[in-house]
C-alpha atoms as a PDB file:
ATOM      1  CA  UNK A   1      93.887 116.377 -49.301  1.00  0.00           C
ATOM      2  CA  UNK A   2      94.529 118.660 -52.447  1.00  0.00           C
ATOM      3  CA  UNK A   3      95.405 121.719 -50.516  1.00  0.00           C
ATOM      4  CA  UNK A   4      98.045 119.181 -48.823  1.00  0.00           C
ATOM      5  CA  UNK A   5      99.114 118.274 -52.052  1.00  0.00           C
ATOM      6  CA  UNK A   6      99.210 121.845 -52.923  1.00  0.00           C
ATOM      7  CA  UNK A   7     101.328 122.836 -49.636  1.00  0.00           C
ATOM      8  CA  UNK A   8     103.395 119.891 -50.779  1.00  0.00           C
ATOM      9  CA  UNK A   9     104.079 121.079 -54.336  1.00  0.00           C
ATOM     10  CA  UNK A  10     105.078 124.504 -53.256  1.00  0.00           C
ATOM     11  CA  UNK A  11     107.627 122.964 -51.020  1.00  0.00           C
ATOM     12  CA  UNK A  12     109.124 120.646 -53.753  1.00  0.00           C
ATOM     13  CA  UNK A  13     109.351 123.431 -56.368  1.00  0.00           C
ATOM     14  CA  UNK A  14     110.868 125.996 -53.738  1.00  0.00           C
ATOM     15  CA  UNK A  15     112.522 123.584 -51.549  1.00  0.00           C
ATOM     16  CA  UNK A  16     115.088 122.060 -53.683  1.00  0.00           C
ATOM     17  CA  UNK A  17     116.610 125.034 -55.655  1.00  0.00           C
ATOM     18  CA  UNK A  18     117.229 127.025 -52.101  1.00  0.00           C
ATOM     19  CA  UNK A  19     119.048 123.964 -50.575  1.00  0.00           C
ATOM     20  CA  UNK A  20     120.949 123.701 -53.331  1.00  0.00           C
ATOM     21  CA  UNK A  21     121.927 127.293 -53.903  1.00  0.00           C
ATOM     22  CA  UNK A  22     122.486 127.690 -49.889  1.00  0.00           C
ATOM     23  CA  UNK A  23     125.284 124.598 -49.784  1.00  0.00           C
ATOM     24  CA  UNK A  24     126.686 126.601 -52.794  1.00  0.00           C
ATOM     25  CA  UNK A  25     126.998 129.548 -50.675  1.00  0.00           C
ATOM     26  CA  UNK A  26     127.851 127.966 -47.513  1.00  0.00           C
ATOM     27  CA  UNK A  27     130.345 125.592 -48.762  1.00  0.00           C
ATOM     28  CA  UNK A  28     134.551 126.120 -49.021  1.00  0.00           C
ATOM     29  CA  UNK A  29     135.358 125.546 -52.839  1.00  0.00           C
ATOM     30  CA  UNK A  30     137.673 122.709 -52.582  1.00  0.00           C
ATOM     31  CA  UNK A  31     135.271 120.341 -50.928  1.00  0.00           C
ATOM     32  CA  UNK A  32     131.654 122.325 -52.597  1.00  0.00           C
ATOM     33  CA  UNK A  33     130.971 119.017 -54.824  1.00  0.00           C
ATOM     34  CA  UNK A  34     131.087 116.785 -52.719  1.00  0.00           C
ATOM     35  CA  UNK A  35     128.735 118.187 -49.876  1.00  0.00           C
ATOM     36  CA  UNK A  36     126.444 119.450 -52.537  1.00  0.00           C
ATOM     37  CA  UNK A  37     126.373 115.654 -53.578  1.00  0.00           C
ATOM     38  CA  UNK A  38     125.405 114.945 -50.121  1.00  0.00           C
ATOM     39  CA  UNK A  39     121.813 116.323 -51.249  1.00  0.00           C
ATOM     40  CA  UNK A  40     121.395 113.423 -53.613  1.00  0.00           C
ATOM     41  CA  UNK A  41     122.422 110.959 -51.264  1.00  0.00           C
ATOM     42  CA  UNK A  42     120.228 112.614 -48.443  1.00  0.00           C
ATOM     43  CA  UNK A  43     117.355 112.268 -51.578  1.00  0.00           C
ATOM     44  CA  UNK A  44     118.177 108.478 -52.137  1.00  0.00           C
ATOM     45  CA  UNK A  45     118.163 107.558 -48.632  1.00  0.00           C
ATOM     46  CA  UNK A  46     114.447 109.427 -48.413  1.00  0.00           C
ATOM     47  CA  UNK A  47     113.173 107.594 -51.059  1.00  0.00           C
ATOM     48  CA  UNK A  48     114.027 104.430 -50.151  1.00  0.00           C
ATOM     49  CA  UNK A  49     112.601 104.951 -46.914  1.00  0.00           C
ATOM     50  CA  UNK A  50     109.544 105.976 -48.119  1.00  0.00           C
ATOM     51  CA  UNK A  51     109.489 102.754 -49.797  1.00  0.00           C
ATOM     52  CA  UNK A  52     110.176 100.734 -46.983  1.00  0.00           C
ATOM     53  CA  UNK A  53     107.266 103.037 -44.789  1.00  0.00           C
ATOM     54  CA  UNK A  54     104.968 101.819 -47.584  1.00  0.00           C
ATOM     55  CA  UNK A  55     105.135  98.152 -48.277  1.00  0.00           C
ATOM     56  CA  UNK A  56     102.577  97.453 -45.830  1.00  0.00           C
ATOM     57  CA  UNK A  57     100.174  99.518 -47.908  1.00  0.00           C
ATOM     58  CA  UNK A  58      98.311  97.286 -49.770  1.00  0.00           C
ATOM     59  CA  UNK A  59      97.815  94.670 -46.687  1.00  0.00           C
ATOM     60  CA  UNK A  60      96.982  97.162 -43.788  1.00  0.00           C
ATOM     61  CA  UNK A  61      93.844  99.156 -44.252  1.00  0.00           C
ATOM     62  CA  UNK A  62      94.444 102.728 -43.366  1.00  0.00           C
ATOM     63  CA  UNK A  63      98.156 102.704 -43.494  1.00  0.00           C
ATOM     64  CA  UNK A  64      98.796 105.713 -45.891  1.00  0.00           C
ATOM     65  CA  UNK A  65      97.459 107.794 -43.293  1.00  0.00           C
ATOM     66  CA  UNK A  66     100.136 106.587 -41.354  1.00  0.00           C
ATOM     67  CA  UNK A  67     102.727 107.293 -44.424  1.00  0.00           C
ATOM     68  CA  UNK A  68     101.308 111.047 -43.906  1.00  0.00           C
ATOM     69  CA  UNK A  69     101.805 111.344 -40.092  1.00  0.00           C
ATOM     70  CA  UNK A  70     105.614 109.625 -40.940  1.00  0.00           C
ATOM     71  CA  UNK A  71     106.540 112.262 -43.409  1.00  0.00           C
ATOM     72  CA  UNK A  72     105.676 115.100 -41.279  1.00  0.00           C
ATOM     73  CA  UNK A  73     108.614 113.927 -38.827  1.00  0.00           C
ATOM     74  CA  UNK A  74     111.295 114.938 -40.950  1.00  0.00           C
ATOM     75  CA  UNK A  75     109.689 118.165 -41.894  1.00  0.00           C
ATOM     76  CA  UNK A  76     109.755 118.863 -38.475  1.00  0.00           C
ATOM     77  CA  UNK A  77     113.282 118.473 -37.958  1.00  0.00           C
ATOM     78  CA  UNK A  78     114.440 120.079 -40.832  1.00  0.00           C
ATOM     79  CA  UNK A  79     112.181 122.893 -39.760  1.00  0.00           C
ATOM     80  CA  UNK A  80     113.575 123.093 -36.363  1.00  0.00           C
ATOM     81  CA  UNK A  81     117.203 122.481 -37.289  1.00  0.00           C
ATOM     82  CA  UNK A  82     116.993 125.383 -40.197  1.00  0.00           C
ATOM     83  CA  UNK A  83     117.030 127.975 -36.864  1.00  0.00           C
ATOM     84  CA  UNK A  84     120.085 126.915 -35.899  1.00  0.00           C
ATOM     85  CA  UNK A  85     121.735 126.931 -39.392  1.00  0.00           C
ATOM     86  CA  UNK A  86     124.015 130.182 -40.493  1.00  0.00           C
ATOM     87  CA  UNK A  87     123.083 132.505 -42.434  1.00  0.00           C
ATOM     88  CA  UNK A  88     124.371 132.547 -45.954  1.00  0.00           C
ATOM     89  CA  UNK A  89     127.665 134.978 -46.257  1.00  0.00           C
ATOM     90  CA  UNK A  90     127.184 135.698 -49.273  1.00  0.00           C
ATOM     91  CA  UNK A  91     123.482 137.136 -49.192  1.00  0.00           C
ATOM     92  CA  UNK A  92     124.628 139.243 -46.329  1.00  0.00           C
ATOM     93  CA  UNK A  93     127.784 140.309 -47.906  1.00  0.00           C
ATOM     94  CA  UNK A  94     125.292 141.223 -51.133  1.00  0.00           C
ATOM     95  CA  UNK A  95     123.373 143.783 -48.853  1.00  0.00           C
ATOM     96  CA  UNK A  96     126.355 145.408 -46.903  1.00  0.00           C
ATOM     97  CA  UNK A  97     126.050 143.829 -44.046  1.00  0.00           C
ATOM     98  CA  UNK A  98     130.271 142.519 -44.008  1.00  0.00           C
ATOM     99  CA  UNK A  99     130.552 142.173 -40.604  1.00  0.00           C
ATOM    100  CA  UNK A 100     127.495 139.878 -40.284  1.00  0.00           C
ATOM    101  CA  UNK A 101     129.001 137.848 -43.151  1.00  0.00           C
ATOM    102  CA  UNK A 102     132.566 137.865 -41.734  1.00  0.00           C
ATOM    103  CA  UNK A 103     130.601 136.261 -38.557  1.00  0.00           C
ATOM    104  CA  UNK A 104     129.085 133.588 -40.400  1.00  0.00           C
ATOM    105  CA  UNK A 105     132.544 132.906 -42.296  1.00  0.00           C
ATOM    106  CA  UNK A 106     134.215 132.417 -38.537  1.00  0.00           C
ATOM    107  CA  UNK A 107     131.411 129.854 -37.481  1.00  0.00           C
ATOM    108  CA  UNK A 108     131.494 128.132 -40.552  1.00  0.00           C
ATOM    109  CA  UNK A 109     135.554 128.086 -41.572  1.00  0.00           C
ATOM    110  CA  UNK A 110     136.902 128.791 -38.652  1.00  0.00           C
ATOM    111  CA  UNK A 111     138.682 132.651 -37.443  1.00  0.00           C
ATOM    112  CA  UNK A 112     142.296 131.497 -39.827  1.00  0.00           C
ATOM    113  CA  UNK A 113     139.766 131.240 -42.830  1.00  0.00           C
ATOM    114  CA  UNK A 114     137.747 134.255 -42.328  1.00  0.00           C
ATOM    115  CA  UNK A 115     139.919 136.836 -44.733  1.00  0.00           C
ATOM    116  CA  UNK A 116     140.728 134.866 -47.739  1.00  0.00           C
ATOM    117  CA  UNK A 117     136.739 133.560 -47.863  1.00  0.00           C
ATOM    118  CA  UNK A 118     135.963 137.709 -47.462  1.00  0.00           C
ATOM    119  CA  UNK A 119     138.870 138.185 -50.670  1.00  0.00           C
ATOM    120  CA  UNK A 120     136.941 135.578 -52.552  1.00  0.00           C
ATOM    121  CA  UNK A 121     133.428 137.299 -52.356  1.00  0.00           C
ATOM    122  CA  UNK A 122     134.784 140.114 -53.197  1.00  0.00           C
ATOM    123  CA  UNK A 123     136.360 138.930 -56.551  1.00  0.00           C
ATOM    124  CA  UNK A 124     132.912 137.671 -57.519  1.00  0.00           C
ATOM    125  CA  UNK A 125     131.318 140.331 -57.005  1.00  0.00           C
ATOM    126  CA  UNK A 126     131.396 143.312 -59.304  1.00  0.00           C
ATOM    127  CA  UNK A 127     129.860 146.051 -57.277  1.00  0.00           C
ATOM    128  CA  UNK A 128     126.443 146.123 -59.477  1.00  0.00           C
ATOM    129  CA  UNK A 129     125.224 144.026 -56.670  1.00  0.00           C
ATOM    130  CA  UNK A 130     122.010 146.347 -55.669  1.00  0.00           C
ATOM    131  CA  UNK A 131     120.585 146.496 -58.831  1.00  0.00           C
ATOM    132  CA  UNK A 132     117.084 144.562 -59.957  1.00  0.00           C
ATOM    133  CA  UNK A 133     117.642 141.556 -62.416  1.00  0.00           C
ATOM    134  CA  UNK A 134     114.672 141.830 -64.765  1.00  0.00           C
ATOM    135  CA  UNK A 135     113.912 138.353 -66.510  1.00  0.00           C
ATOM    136  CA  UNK A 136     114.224 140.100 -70.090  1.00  0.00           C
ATOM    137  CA  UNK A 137     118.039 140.802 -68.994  1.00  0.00           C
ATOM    138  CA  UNK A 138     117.996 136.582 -68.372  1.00  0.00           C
ATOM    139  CA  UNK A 139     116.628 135.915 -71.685  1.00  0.00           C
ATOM    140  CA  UNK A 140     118.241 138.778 -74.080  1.00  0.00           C
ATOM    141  CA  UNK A 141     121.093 139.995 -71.405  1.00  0.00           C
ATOM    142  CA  UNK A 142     125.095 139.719 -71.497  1.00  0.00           C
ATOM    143  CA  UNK A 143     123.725 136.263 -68.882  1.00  0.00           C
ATOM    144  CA  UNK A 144     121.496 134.870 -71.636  1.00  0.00           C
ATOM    145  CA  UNK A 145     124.077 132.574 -72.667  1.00  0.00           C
ATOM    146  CA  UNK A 146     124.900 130.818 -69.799  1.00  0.00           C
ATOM    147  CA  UNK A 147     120.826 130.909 -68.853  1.00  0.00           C
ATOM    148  CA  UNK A 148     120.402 129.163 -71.563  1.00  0.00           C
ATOM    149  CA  UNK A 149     123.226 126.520 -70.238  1.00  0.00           C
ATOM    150  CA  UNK A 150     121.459 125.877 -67.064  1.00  0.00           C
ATOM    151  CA  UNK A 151     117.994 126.274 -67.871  1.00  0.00           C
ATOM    152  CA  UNK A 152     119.012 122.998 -71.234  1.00  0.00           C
ATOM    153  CA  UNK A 153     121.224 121.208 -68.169  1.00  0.00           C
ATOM    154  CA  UNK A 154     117.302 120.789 -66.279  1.00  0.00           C
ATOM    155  CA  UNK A 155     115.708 120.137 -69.263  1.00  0.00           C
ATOM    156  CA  UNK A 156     117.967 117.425 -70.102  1.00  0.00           C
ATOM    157  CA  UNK A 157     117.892 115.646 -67.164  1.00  0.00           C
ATOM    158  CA  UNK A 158     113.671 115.772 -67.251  1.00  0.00           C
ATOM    159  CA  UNK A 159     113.927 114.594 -70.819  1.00  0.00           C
ATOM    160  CA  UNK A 160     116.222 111.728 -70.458  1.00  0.00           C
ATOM    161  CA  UNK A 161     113.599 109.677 -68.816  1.00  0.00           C
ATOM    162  CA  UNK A 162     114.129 109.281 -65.500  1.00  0.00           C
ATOM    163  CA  UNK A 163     110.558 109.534 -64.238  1.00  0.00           C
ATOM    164  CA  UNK A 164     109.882 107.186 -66.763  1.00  0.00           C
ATOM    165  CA  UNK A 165     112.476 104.475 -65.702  1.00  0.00           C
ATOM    166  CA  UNK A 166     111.579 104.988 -62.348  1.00  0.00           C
ATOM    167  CA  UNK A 167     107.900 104.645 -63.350  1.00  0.00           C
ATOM    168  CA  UNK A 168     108.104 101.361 -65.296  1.00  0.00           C
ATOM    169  CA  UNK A 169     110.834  99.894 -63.271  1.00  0.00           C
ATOM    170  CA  UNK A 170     108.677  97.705 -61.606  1.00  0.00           C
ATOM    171  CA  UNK A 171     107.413  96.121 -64.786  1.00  0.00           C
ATOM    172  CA  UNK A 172     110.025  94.974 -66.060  1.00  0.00           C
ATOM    173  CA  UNK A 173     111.227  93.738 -62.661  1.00  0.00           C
ATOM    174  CA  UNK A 174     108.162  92.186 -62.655  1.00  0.00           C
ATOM    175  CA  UNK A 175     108.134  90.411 -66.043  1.00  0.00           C
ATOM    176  CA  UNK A 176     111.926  89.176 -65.098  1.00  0.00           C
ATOM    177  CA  UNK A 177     110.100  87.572 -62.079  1.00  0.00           C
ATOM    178  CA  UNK A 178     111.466  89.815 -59.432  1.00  0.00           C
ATOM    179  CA  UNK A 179     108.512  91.658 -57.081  1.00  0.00           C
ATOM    180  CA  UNK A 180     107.812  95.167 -57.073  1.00  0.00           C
ATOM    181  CA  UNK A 181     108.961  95.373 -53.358  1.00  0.00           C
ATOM    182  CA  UNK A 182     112.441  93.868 -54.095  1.00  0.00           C
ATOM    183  CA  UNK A 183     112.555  95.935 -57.556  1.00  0.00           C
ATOM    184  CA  UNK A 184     112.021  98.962 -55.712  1.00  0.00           C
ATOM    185  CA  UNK A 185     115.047  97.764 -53.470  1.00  0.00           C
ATOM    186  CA  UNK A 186     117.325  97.065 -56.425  1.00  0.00           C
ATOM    187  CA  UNK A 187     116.563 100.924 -57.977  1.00  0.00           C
ATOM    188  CA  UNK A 188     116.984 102.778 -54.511  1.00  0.00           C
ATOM    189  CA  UNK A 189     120.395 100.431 -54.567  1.00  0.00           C
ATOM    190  CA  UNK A 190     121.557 101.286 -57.796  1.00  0.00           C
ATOM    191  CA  UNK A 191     120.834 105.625 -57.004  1.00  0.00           C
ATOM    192  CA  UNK A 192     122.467 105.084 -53.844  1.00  0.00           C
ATOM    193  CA  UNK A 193     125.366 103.223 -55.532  1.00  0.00           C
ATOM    194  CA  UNK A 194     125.284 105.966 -58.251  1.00  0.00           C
ATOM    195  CA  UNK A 195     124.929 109.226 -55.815  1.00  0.00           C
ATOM    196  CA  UNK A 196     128.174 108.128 -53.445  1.00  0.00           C
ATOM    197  CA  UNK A 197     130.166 107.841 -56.429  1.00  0.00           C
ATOM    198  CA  UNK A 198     129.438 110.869 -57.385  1.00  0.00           C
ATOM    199  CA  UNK A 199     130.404 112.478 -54.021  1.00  0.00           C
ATOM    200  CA  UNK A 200     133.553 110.506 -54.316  1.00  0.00           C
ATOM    201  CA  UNK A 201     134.655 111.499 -57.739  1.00  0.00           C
ATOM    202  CA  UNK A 202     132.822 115.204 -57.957  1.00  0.00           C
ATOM    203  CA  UNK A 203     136.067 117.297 -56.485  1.00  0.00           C
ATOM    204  CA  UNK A 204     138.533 115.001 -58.224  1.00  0.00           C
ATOM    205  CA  UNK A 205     136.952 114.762 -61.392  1.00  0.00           C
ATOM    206  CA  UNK A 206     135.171 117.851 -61.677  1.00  0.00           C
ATOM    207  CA  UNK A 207     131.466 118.211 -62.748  1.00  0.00           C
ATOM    208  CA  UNK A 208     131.924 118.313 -66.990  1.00  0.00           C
ATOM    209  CA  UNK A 209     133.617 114.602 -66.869  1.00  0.00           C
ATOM    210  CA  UNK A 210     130.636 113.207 -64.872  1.00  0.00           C
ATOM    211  CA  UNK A 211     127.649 114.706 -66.980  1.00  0.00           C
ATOM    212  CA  UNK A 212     129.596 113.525 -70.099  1.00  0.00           C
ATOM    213  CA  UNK A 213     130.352 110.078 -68.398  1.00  0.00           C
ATOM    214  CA  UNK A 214     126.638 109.825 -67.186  1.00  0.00           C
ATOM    215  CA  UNK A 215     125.073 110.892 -70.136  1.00  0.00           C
ATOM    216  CA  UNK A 216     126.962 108.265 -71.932  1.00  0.00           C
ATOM    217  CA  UNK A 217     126.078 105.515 -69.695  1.00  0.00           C
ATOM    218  CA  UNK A 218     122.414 106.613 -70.103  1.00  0.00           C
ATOM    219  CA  UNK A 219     122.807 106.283 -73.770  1.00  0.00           C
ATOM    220  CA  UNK A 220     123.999 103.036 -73.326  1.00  0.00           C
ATOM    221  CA  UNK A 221     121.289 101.401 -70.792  1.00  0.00           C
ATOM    222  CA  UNK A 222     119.252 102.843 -72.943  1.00  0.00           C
ATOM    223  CA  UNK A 223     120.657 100.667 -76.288  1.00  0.00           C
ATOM    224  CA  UNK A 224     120.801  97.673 -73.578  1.00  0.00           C
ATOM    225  CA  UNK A 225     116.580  97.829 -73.320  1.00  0.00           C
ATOM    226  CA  UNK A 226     116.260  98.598 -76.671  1.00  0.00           C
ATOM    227  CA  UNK A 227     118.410  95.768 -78.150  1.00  0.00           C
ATOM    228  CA  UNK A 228     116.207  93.412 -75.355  1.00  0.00           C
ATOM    229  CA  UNK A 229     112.977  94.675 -77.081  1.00  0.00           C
ATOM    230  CA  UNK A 230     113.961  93.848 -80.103  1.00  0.00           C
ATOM    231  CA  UNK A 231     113.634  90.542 -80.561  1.00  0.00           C
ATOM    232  CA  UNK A 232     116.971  89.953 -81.406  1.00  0.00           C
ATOM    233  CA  UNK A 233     117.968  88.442 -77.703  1.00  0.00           C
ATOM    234  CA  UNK A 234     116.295  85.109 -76.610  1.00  0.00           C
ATOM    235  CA  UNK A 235     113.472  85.716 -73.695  1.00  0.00           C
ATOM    236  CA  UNK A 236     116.056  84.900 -71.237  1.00  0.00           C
ATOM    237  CA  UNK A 237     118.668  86.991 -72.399  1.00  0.00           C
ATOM    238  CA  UNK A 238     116.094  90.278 -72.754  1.00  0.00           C
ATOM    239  CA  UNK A 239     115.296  89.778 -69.387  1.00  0.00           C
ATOM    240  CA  UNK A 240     118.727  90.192 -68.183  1.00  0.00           C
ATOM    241  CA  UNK A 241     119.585  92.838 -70.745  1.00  0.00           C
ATOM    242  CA  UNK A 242     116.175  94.858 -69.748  1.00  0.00           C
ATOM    243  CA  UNK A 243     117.036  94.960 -66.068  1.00  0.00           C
ATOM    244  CA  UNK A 244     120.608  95.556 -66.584  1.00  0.00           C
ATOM    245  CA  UNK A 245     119.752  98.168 -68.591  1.00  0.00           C
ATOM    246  CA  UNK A 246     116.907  99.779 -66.342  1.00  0.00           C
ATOM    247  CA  UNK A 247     119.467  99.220 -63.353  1.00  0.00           C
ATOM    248  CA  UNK A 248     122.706 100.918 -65.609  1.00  0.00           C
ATOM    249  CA  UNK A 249     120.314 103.882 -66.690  1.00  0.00           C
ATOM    250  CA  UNK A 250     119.526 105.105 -62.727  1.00  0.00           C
ATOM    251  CA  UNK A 251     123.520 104.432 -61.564  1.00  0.00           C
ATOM    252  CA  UNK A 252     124.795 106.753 -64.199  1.00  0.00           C
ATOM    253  CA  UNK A 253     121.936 109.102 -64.020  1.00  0.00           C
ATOM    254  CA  UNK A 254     122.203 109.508 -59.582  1.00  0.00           C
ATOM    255  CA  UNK A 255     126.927 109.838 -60.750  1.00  0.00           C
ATOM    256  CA  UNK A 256     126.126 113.356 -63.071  1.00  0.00           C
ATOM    257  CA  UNK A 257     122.686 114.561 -64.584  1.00  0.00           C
ATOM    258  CA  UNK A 258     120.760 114.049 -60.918  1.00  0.00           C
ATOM    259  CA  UNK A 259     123.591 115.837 -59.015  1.00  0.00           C
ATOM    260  CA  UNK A 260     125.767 118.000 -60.911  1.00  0.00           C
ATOM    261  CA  UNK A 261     122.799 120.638 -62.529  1.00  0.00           C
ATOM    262  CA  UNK A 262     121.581 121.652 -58.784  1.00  0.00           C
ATOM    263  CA  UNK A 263     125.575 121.872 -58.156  1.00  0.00           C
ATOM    264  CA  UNK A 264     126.913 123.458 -61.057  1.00  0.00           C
ATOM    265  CA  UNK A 265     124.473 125.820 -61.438  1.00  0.00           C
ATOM    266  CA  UNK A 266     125.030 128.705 -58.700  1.00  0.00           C
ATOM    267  CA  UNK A 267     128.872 128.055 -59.402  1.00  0.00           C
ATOM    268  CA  UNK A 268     128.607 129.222 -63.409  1.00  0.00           C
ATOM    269  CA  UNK A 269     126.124 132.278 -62.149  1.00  0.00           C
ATOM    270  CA  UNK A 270     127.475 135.588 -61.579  1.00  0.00           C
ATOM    271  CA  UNK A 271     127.002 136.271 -57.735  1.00  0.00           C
ATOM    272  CA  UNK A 272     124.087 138.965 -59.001  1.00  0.00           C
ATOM    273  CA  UNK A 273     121.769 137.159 -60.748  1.00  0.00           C
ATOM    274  CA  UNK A 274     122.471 133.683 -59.331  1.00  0.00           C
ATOM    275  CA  UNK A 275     118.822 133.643 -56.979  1.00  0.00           C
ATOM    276  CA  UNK A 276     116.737 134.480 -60.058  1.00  0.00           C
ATOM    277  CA  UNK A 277     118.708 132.485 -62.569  1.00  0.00           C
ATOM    278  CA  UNK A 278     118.288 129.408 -60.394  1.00  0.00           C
ATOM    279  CA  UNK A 279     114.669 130.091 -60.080  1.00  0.00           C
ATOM    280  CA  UNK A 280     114.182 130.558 -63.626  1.00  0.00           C
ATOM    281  CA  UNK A 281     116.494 127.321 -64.363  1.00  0.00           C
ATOM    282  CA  UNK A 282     114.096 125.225 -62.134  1.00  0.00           C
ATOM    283  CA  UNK A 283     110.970 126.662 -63.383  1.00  0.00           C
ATOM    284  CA  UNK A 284     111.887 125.295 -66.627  1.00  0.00           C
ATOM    285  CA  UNK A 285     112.597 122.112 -64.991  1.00  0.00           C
ATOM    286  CA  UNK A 286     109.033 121.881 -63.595  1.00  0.00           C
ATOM    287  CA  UNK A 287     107.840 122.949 -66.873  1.00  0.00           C
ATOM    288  CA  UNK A 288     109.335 119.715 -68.555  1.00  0.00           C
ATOM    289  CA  UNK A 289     108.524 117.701 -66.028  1.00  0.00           C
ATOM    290  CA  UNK A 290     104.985 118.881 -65.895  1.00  0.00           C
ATOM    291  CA  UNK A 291     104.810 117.871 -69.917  1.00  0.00           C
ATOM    292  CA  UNK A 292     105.951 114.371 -69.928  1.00  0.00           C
ATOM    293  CA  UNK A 293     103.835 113.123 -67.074  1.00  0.00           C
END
């Protein structure tokens, strides 16, 4: 059981950063946001699956063993599925290998596309592309600056709360007289909700409008459940300001801080250093997350 949990860990902590990083890569710039949004939605859907897979829990004896054997199905596939998947242009265009990557631009794009995709690697790249990054050149470098940008964007998401909310959302569901089950339902509804606007809006709007429109919203759900601890509000009304709250918090979280740090990210990194910034940037994620649980 703990070296599964082990195995599992390594996935989460390498898992995520690549996907996001490889969409990045894969991607044409106009419509990047939106399919790297796709990767919160594809999140929301898996959770609330896994909550559905697990209701039965605590009336069938035995059943999270069956919760295991149903989570190795879509490990499978992604498994499998990852061999047919292209190869990302812009690692191979890193290494010399242009032909390759001018391959995987004409799957991808389409032959009419392949040229101008080739011009725009080769404007991001500055020809320094074979050289180590050392992590002192992350911290103290001519990059440190916009490190430090992605490595506070993680950070900030951790430290807004959204374990937390997630964590206690079923007691105050609870004390409003909804059930855990159908609290859980209401959450997965409201990240859902959250995550497609975000793929609608994340091309039109662009990613700064919907961190500073999310973290706003936070700030507010946040003033909702403290103004319903307060006192001030009769029981009734703190209910309905508590869940409102708790239900406002994870919609504006799943429009801009869940999505747009994985996405925004390997856009703002120079092509060079982008696979060890991203590492370092999610490292310090883990790190904060690690400390508040």
């Amino acid at each position: 059981m703990l070296a599964g949990r082990f195995l599992v860990g390594l996935g989460l902590g390498v898992g995520p950063p690549v996907a996001s990083l490889y969409v990045a890569e894969v991607s044409p710039a106009h419509v990047r946001g939106t399919y790297g949004s796709l990767i919160q939605i594809a999140t929301c859907l898996g959770l609330m699956a896994a909550l559905v897979i697990g209701i039965p829990v605590k009336n069938i004896v035995g059943w999270w063993r069956v919760c295991f054997w149903v989570s190795t199905i879509p490990a499978a596939i992604l498994a499998l599925a990852m061999m047919f998947c292209v190869e990302s242009p812009h690692w191979l265009y890193k290494r010399g290998k242009l032909a390759e990557a001018e391959f995987e631009f004409e799957r991808l794009l389409g032959s009419s596309h392949v040229k101008s995709a080739m011009l725009e690697l080769s404007k991001s790249d500055r020809g320094d592309e074979t050289e180590s990054v050392k992590i002192s050149e992350l911290l103290n470098g001519r990059h440190s600056r916009v490190v430090f940008i992605g490595a506070t964007l993680f950070a900030l998401q951790q430290l807004s709360g959204i374990n937390a909310v997630f964590y206690f959302s079923s007691t105050v569901f609870r004390r409003a007289g909804v059930s855990s089950n159908l609290a859980n339902v209401f959450i997965g509804i409201a990240n859902l909700t959250g995550s497609i606007v975000a793929l609608v809006l994340m091309d039109k709007l662009g990613r700064k409008v919907l961190l500073h429109w999310s973290f706003f919203g936070m700030a507010l759900a946040m003033a909702l459940q403290a103004f319903a601890s307060s006192g001030i509000a009769s029981n009734y009304g703190a209910f309905y300001f508590s869940v409102g709250g708790m239900l406002l918090f994870v919609l504006t979280f799943a429009v801009g801080a869940g999505p747009v740090p994985g996405l925004l990210l390997p856009e703002i990194f120079p092509s060079r250093i982008r696979a060890k910034a991203m590492a370092f940037c999610m490292s310090v994620h883990w790190v904060v997350n690690f400390l508040l649980d």
